[in-house]
C-alpha atoms as a PDB file:
ATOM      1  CA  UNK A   1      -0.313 -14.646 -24.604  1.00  0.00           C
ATOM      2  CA  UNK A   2       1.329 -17.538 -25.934  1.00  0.00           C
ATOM      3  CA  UNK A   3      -0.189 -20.145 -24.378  1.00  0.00           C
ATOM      4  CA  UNK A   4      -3.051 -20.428 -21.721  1.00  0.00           C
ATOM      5  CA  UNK A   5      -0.994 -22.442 -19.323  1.00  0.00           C
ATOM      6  CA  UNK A   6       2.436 -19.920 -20.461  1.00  0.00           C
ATOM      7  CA  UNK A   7       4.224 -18.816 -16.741  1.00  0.00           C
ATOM      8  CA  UNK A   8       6.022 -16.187 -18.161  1.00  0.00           C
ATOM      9  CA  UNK A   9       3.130 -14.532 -19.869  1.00  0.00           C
ATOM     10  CA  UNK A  10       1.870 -14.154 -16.451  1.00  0.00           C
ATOM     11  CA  UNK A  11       5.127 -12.750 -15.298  1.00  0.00           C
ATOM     12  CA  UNK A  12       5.505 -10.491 -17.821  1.00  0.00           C
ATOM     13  CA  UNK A  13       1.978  -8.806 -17.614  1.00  0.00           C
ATOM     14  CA  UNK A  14       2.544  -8.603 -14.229  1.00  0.00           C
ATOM     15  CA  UNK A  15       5.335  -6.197 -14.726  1.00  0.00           C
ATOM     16  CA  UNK A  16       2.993  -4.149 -17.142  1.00  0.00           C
ATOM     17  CA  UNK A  17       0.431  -4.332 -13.730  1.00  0.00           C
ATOM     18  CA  UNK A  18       3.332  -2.804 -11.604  1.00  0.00           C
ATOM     19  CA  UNK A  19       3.856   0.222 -13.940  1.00  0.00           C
ATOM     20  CA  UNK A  20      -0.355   0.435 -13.805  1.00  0.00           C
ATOM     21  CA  UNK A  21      -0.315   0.670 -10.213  1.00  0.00           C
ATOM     22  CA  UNK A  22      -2.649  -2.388 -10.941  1.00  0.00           C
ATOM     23  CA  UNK A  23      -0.858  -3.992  -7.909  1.00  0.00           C
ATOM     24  CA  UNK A  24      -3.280  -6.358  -6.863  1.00  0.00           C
ATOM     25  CA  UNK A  25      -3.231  -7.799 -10.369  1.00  0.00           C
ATOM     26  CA  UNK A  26       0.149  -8.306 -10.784  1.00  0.00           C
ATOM     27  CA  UNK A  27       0.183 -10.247  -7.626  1.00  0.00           C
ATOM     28  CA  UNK A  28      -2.742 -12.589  -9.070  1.00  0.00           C
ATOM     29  CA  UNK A  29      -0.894 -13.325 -11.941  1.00  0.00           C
ATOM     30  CA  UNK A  30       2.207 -14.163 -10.171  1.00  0.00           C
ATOM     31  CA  UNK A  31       0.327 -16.699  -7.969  1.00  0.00           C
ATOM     32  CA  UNK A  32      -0.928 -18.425 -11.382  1.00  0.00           C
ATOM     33  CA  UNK A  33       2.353 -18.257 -12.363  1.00  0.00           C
ATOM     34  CA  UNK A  34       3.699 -20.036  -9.186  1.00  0.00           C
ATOM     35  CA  UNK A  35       0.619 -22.752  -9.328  1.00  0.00           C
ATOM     36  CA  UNK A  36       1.782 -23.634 -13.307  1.00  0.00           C
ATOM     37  CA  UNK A  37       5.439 -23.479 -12.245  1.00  0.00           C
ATOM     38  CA  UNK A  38       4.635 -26.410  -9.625  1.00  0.00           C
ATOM     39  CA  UNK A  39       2.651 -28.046 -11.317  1.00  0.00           C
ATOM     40  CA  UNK A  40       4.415 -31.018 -13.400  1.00  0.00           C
ATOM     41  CA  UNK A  41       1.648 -31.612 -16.244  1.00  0.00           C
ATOM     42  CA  UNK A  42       2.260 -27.900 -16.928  1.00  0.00           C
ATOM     43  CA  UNK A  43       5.719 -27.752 -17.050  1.00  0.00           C
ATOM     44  CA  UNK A  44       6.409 -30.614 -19.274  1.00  0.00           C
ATOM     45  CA  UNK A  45       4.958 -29.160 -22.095  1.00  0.00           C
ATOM     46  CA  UNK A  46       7.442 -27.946 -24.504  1.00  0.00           C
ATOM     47  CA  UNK A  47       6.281 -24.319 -24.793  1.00  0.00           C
ATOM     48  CA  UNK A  48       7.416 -24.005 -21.018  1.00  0.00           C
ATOM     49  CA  UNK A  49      10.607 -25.956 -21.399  1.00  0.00           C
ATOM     50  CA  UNK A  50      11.968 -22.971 -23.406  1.00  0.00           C
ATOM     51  CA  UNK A  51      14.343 -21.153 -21.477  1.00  0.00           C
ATOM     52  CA  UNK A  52      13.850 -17.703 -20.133  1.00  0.00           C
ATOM     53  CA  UNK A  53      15.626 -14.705 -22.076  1.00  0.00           C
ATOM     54  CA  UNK A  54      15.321 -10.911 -20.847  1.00  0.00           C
ATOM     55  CA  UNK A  55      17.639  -8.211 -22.333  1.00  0.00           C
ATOM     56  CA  UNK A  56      19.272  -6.416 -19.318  1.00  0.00           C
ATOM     57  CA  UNK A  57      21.336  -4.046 -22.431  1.00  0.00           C
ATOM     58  CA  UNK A  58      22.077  -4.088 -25.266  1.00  0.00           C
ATOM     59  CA  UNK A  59      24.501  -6.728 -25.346  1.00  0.00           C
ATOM     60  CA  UNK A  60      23.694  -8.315 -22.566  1.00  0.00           C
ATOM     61  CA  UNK A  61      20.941 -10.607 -21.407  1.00  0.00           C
ATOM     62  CA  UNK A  62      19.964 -13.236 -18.397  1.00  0.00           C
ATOM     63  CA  UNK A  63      18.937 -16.327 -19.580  1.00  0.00           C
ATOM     64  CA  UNK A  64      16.830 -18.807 -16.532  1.00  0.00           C
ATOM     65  CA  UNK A  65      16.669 -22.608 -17.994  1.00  0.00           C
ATOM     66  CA  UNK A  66      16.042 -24.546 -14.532  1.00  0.00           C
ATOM     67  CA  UNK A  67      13.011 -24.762 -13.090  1.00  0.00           C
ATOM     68  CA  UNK A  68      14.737 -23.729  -9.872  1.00  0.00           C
ATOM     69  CA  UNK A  69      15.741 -20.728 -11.872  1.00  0.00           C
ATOM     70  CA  UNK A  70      12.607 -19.995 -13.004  1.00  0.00           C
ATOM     71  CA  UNK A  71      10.651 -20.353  -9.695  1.00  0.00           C
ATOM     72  CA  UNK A  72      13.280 -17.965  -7.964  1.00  0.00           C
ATOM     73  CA  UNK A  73      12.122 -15.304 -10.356  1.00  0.00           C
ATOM     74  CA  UNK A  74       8.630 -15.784  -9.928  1.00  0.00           C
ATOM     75  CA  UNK A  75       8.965 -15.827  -6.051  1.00  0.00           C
ATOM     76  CA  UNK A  76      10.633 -12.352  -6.091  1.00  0.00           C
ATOM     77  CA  UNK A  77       8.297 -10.913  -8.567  1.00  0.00           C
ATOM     78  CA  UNK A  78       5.725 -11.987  -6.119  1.00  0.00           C
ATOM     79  CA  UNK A  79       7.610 -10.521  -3.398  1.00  0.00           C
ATOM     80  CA  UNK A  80       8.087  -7.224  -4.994  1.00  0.00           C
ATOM     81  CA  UNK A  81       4.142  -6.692  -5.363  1.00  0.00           C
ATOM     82  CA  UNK A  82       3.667  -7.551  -2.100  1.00  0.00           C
ATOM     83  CA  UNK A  83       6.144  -4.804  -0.457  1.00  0.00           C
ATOM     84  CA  UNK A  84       5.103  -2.440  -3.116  1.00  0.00           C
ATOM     85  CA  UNK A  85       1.185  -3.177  -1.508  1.00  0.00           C
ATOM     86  CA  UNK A  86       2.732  -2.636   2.137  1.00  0.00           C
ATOM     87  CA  UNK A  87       2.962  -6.077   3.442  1.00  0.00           C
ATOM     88  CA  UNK A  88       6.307  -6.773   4.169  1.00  0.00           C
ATOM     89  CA  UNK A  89       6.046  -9.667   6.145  1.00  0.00           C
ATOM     90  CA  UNK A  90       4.121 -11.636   3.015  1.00  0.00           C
ATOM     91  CA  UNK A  91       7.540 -10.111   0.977  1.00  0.00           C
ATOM     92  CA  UNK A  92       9.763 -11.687   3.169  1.00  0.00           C
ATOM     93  CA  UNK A  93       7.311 -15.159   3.264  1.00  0.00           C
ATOM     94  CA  UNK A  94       7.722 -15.153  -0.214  1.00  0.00           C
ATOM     95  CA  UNK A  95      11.900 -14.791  -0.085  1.00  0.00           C
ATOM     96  CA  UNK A  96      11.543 -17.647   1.799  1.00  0.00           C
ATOM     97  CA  UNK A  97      10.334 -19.946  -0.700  1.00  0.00           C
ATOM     98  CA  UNK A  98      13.394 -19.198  -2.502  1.00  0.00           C
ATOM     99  CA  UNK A  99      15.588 -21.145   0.220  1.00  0.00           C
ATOM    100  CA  UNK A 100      13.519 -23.824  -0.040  1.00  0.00           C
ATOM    101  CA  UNK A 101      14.675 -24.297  -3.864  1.00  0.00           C
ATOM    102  CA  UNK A 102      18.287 -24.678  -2.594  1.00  0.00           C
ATOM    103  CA  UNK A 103      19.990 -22.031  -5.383  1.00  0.00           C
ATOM    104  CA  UNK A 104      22.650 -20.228  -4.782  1.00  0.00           C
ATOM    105  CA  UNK A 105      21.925 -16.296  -3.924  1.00  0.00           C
ATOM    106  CA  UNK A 106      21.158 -15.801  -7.926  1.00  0.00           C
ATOM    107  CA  UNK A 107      23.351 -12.933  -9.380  1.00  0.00           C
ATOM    108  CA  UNK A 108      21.708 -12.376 -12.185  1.00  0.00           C
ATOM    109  CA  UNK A 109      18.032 -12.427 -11.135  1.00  0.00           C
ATOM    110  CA  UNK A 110      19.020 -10.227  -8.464  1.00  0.00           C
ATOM    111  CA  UNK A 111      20.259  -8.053 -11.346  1.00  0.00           C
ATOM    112  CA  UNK A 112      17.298  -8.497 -13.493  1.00  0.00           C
ATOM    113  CA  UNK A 113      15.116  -7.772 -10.834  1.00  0.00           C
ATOM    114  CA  UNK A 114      17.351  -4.287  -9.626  1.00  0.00           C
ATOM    115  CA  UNK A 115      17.055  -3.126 -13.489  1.00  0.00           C
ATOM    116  CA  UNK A 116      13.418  -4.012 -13.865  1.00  0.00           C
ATOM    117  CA  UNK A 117      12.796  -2.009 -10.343  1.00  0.00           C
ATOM    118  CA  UNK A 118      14.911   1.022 -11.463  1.00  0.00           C
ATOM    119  CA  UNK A 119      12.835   1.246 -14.649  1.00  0.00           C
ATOM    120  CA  UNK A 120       9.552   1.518 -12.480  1.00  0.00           C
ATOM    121  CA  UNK A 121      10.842   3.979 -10.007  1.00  0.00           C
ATOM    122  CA  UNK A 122      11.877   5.807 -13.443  1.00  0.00           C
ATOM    123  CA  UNK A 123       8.379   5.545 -14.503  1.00  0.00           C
ATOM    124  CA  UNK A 124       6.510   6.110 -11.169  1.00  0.00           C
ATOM    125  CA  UNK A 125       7.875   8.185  -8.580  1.00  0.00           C
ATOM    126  CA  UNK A 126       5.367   7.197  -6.203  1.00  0.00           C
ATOM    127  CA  UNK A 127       7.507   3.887  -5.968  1.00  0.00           C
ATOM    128  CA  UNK A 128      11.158   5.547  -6.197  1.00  0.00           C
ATOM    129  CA  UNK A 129      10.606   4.973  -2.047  1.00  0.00           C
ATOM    130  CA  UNK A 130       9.998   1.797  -2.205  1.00  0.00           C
ATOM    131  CA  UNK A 131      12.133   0.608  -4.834  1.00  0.00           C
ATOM    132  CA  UNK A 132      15.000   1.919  -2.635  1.00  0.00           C
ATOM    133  CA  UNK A 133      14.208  -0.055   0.217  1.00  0.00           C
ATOM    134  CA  UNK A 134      13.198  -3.281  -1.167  1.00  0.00           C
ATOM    135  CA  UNK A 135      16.990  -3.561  -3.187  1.00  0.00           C
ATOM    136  CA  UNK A 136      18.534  -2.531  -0.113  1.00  0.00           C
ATOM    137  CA  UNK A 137      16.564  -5.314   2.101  1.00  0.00           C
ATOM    138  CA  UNK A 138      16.428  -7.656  -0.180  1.00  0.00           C
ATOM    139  CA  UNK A 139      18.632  -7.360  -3.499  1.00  0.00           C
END
């Protein structure tokens, strides 16, 4: 972990948690995440005004430099480990934070998040299901 206070550290390992079945995890580190994403102090340290990369292929990446940006993916995340866990209404709570940031429907989290989900359905049948549903409801 880069930092102690590092939102996308939390993000990430969350991801890891997903693949783990460690569901519960993931969605305690996306809370943190969330808390140090609203919190100011946090935010304005320069480790955490780096923007986001991920690699989507190989020549092609999504980069998220706004906080709004940033927040959106976090609140999805979030959302995903809650619908994987069976509460769809606390999935859909969660989309609704993302409204509340004003962004326009974001493309290329949306596509982020559909390649990170086909990936786990890849790795873990038992949420090939789920994964279906979820991009169709929500994605």
């Amino acid at each position: 972990m880069k930092d102690a206070e590092y939102p996308l550290s939390m993000l990430e390992s969350s991801r890891v948690y997903w693949h783990l079945e460690y569901l519960s995890q993931a969605t305690t580190n996306q809370n943190q995440a969330i808390e140090w994403l609203n919190n100011q102090t946090i935010m304005a340290k320069p480790e955490n005004q780096e923007a986001w990369y991920f690699e989507v292929s190989p020549r092609k990446g999504v980069r998220l430099v706004t906080s709004e940006e940033k927040k959106t993916y976090a609140f999805y995340c979030l959302s995903i480990s809650l619908f994987l866990q069976g509460d769809k209404p606390g999935a859909e709570n969660e989309l609704k934070k993302i409204n509340d940031l004003n962004q326009a429907r974001p493309a290329n989290i949306t596509l982020l998040l559909a390649l990170t989900l086909d990936t786990l359905a890849q790795s873990n049948s038992r949420f090939a299901d789920p994964v279906i549903a979820y991009k169709q409801l929500y994605l």
